[in-house]
PDB file of N, CA and C in Angstrom:
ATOM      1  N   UNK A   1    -137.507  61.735 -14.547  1.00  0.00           N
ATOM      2  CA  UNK A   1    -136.162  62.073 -14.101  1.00  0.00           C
ATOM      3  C   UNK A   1    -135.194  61.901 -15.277  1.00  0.00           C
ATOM      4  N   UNK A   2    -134.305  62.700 -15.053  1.00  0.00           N
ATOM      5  CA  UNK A   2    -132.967  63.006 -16.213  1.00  0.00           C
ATOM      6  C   UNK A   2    -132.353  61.419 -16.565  1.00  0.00           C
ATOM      7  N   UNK A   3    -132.060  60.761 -17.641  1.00  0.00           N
ATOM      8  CA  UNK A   3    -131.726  59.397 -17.998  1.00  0.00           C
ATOM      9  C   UNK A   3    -129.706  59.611 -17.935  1.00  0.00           C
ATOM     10  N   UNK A   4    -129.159  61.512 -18.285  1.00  0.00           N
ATOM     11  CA  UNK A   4    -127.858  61.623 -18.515  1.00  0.00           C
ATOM     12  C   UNK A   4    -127.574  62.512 -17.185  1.00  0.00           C
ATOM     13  N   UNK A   5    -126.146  61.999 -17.048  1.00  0.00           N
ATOM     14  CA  UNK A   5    -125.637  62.813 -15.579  1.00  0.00           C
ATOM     15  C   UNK A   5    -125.140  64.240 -15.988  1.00  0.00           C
ATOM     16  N   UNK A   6    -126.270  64.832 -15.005  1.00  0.00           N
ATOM     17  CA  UNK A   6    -126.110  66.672 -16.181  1.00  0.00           C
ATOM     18  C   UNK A   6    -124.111  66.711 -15.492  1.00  0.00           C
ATOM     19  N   UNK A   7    -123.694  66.536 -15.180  1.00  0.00           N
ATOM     20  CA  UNK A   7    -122.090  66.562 -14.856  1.00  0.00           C
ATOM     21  C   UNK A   7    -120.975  66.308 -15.810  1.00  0.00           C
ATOM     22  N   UNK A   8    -121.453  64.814 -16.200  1.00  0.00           N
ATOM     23  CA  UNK A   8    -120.567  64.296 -17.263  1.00  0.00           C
ATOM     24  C   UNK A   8    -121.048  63.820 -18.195  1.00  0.00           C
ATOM     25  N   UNK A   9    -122.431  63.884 -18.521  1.00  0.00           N
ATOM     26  CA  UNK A   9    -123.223  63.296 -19.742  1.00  0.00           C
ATOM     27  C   UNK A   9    -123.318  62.170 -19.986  1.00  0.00           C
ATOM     28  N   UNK A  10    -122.462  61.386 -19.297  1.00  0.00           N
ATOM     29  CA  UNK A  10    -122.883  59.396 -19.239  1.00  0.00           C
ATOM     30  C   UNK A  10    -124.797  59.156 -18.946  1.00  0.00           C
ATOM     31  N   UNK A  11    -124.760  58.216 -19.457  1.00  0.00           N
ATOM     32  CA  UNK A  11    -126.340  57.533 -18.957  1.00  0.00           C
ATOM     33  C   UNK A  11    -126.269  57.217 -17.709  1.00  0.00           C
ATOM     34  N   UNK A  12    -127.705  57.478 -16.952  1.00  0.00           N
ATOM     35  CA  UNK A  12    -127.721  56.909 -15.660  1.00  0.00           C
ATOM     36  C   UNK A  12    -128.848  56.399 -15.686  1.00  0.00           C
ATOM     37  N   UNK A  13    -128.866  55.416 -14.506  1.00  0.00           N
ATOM     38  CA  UNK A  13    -129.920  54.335 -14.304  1.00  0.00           C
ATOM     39  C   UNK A  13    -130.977  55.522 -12.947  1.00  0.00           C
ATOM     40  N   UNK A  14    -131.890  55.993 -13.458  1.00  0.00           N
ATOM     41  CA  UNK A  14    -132.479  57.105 -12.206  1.00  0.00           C
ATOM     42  C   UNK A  14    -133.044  55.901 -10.935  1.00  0.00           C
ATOM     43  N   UNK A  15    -133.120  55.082 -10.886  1.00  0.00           N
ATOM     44  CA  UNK A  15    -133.419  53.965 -10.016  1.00  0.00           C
ATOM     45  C   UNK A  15    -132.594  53.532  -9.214  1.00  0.00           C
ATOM     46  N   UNK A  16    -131.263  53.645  -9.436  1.00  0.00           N
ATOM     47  CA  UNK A  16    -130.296  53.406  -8.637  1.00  0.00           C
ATOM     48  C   UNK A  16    -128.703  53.863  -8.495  1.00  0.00           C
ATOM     49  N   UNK A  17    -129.271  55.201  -9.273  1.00  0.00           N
ATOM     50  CA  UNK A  17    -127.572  56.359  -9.424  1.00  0.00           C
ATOM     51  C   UNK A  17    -128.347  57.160  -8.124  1.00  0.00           C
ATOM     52  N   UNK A  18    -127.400  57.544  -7.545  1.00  0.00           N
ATOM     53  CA  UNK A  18    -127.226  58.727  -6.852  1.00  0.00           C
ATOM     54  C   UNK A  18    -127.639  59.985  -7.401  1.00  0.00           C
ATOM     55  N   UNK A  19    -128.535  60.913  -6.320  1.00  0.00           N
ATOM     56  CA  UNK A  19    -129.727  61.876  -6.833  1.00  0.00           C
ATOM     57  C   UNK A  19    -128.909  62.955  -6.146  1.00  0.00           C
ATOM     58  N   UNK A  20    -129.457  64.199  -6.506  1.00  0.00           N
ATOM     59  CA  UNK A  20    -129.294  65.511  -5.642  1.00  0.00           C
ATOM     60  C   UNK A  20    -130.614  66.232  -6.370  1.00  0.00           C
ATOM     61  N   UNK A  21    -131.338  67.323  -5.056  1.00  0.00           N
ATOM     62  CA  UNK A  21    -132.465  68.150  -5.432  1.00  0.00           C
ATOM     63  C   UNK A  21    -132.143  69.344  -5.888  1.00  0.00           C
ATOM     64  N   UNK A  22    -132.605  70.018  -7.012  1.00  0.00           N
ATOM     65  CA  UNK A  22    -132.037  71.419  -7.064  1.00  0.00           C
ATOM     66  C   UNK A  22    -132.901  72.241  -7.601  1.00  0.00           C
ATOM     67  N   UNK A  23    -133.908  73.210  -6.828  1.00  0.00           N
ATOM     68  CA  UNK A  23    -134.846  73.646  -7.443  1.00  0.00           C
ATOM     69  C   UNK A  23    -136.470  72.864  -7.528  1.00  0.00           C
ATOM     70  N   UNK A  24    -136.307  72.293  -6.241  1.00  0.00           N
ATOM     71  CA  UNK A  24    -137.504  71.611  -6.559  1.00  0.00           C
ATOM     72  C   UNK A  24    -137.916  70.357  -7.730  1.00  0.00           C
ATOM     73  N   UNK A  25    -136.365  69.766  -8.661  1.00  0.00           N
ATOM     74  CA  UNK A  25    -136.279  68.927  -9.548  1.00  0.00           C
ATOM     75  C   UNK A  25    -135.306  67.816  -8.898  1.00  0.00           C
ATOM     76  N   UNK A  26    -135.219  67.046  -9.193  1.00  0.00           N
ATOM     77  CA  UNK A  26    -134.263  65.822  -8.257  1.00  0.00           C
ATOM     78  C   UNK A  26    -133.798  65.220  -9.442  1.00  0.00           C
ATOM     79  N   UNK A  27    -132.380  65.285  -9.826  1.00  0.00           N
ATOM     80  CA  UNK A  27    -131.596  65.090 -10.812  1.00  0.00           C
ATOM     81  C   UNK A  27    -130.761  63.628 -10.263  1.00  0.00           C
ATOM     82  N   UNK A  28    -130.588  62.596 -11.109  1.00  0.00           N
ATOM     83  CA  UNK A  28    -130.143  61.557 -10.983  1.00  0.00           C
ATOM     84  C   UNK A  28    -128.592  61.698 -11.566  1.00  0.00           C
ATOM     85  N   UNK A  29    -127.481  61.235 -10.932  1.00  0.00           N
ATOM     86  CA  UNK A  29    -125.692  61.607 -10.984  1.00  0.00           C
ATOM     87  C   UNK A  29    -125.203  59.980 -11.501  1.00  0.00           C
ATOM     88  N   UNK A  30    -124.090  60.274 -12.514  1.00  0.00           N
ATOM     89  CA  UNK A  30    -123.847  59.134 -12.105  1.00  0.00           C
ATOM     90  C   UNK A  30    -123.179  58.213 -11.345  1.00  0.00           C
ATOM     91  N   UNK A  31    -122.132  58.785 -10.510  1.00  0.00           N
ATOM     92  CA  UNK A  31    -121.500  58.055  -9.009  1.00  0.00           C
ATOM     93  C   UNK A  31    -121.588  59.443  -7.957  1.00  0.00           C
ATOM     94  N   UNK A  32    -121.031  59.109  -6.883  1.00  0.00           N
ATOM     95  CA  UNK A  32    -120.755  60.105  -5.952  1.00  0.00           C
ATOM     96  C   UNK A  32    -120.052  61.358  -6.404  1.00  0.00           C
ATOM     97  N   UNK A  33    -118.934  60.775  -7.169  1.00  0.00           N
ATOM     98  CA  UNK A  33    -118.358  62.003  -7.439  1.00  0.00           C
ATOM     99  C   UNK A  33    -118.478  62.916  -8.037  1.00  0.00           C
ATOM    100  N   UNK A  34    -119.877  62.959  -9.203  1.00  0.00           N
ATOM    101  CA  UNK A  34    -120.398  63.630  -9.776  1.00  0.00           C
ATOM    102  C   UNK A  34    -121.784  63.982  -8.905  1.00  0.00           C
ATOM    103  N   UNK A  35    -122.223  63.650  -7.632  1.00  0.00           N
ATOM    104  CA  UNK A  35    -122.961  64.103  -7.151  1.00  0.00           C
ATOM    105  C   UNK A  35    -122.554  65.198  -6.355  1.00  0.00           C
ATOM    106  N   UNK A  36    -121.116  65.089  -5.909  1.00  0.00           N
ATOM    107  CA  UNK A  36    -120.145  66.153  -5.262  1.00  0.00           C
ATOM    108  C   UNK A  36    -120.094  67.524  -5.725  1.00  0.00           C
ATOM    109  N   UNK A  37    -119.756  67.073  -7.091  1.00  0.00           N
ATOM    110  CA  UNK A  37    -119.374  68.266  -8.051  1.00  0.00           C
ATOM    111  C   UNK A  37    -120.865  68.927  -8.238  1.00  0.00           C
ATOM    112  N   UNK A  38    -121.944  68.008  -8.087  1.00  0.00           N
ATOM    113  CA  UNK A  38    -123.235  68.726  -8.963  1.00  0.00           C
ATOM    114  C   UNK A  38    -123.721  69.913  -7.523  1.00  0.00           C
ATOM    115  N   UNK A  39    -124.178  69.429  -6.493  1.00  0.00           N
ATOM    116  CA  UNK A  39    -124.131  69.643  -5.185  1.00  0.00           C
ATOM    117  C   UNK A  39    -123.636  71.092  -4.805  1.00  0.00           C
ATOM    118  N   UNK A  40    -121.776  70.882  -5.384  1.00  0.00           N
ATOM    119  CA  UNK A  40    -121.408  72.184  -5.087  1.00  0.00           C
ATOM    120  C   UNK A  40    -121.576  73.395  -6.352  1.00  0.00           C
ATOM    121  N   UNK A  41    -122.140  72.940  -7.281  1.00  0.00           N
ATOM    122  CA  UNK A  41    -122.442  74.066  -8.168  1.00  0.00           C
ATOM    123  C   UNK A  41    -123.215  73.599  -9.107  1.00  0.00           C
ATOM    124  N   UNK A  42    -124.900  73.684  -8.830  1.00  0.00           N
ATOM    125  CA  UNK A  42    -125.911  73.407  -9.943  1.00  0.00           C
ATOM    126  C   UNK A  42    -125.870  73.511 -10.945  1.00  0.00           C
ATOM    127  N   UNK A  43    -125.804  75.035 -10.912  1.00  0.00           N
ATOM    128  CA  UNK A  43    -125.979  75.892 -12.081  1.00  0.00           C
ATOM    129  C   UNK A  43    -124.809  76.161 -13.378  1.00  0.00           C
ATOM    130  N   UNK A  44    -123.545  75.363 -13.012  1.00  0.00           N
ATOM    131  CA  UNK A  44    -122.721  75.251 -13.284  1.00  0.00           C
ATOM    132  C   UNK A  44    -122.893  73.825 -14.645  1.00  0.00           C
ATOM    133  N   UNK A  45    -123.627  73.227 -13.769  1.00  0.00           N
ATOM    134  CA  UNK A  45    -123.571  71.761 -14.923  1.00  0.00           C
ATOM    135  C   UNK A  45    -125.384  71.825 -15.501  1.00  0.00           C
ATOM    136  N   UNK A  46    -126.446  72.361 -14.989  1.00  0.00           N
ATOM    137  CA  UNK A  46    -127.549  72.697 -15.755  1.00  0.00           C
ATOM    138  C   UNK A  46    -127.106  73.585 -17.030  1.00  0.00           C
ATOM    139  N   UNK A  47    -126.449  74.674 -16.743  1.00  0.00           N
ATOM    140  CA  UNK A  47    -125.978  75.154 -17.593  1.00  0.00           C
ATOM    141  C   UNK A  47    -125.258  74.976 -18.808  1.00  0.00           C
ATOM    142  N   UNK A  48    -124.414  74.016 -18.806  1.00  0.00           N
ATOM    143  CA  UNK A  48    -123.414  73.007 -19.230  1.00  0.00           C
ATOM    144  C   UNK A  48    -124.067  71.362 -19.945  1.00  0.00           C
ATOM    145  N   UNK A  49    -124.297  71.265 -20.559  1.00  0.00           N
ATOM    146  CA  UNK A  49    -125.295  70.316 -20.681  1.00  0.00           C
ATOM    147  C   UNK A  49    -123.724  68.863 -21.108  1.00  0.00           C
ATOM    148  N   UNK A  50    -122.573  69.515 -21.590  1.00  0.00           N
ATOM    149  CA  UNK A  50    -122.295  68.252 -22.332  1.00  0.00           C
ATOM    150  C   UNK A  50    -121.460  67.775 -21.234  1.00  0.00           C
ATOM    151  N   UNK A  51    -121.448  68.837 -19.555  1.00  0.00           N
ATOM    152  CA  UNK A  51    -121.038  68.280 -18.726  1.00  0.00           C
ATOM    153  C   UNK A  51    -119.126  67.782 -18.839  1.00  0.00           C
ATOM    154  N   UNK A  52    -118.570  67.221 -18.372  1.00  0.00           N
ATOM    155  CA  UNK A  52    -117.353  67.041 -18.235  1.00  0.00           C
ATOM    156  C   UNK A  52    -116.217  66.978 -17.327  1.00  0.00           C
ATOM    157  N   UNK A  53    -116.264  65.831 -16.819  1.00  0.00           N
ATOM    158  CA  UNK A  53    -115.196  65.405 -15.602  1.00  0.00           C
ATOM    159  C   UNK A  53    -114.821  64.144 -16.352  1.00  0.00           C
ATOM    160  N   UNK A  54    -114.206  63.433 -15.272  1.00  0.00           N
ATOM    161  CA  UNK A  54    -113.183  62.204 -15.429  1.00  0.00           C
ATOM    162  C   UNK A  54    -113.913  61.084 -16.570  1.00  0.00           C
ATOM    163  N   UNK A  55    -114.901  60.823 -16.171  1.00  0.00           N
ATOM    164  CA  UNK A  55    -115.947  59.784 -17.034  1.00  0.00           C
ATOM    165  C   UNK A  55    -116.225  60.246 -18.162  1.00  0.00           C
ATOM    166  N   UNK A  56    -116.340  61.820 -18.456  1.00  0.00           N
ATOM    167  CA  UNK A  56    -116.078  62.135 -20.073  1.00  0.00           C
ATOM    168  C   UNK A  56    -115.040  62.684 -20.570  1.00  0.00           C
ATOM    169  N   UNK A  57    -114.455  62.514 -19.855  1.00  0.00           N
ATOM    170  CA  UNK A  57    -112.373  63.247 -20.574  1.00  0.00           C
ATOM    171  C   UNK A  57    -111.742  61.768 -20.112  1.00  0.00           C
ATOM    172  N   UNK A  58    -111.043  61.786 -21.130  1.00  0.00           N
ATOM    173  CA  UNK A  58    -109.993  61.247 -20.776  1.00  0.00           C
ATOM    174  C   UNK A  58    -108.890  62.255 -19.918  1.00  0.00           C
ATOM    175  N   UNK A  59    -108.852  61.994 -18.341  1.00  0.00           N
ATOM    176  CA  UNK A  59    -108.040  62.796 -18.021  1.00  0.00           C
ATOM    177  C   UNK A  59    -108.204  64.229 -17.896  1.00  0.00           C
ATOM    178  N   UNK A  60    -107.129  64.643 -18.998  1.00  0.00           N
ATOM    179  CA  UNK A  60    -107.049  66.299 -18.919  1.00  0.00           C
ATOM    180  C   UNK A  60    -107.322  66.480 -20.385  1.00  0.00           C
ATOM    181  N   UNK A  61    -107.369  65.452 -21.071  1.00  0.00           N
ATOM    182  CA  UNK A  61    -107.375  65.968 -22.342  1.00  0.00           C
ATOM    183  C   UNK A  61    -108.946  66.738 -22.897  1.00  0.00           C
ATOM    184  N   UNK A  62    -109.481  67.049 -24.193  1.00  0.00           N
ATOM    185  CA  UNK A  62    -110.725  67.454 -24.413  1.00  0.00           C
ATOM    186  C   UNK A  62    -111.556  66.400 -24.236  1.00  0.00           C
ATOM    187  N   UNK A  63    -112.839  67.039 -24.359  1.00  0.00           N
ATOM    188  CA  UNK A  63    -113.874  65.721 -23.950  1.00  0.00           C
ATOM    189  C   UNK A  63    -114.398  65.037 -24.991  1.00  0.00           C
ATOM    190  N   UNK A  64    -114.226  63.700 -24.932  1.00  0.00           N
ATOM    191  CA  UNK A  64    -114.887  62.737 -25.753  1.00  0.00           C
ATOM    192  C   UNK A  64    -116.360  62.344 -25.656  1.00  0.00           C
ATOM    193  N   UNK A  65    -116.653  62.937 -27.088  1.00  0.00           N
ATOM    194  CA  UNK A  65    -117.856  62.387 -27.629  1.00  0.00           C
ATOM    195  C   UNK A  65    -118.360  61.293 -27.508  1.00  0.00           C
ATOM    196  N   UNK A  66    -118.903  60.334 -27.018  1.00  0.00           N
ATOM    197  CA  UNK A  66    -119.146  58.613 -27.042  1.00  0.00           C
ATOM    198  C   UNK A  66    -119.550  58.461 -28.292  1.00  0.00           C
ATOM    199  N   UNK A  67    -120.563  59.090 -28.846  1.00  0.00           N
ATOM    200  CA  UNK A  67    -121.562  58.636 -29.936  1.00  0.00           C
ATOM    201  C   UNK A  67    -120.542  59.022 -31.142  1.00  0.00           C
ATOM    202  N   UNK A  68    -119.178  59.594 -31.321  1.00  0.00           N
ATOM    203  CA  UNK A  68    -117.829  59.585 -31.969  1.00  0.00           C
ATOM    204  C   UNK A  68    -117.547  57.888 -32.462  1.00  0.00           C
ATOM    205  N   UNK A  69    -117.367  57.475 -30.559  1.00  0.00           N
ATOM    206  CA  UNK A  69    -117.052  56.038 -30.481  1.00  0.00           C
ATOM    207  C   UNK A  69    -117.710  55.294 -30.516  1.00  0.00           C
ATOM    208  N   UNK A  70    -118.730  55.474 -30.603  1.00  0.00           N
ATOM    209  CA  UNK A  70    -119.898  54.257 -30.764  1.00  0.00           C
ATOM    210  C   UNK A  70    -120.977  54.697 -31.333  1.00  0.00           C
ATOM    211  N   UNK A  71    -120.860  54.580 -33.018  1.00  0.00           N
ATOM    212  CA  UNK A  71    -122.136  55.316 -33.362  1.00  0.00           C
ATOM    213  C   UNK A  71    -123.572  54.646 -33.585  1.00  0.00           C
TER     214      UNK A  71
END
């Protein structure tokens, strides 16, 4: 199972993040709210790999790199 939340690209713990099935693959999220977003459009964040909501933007601004901030 996926170790990054295909949504927002944070690490997830696949043992105890929140899952959704898509395609016969069961993708591990990392809170609800990125299970929301994944849920209502797969193909949207498979597609999308560097992902991007609240947990990787600050906000509204562009999305932050972690490995920028913590190399």
């Amino acid at each position: 199972m996926n170790t990054r939340c295909p949504v927002c690209g944070q690490p997830v713990d696949p043992a105890t993040a929140p899952t959704s099935t898509y395609r016969s693959i069961t993708y591990a999220l990392r809170c609800p709210h990125c299970k929301e977003r994944f849920d209502a459009d797969p193909e949207r964040f498979l597609s999308n790999a560097s992902g991007g909501h609240e947990h990787a933007r600050g906000g509204g601004s562009a999305p932050i790199r972690l490995e920028r901030l913590f190399p």
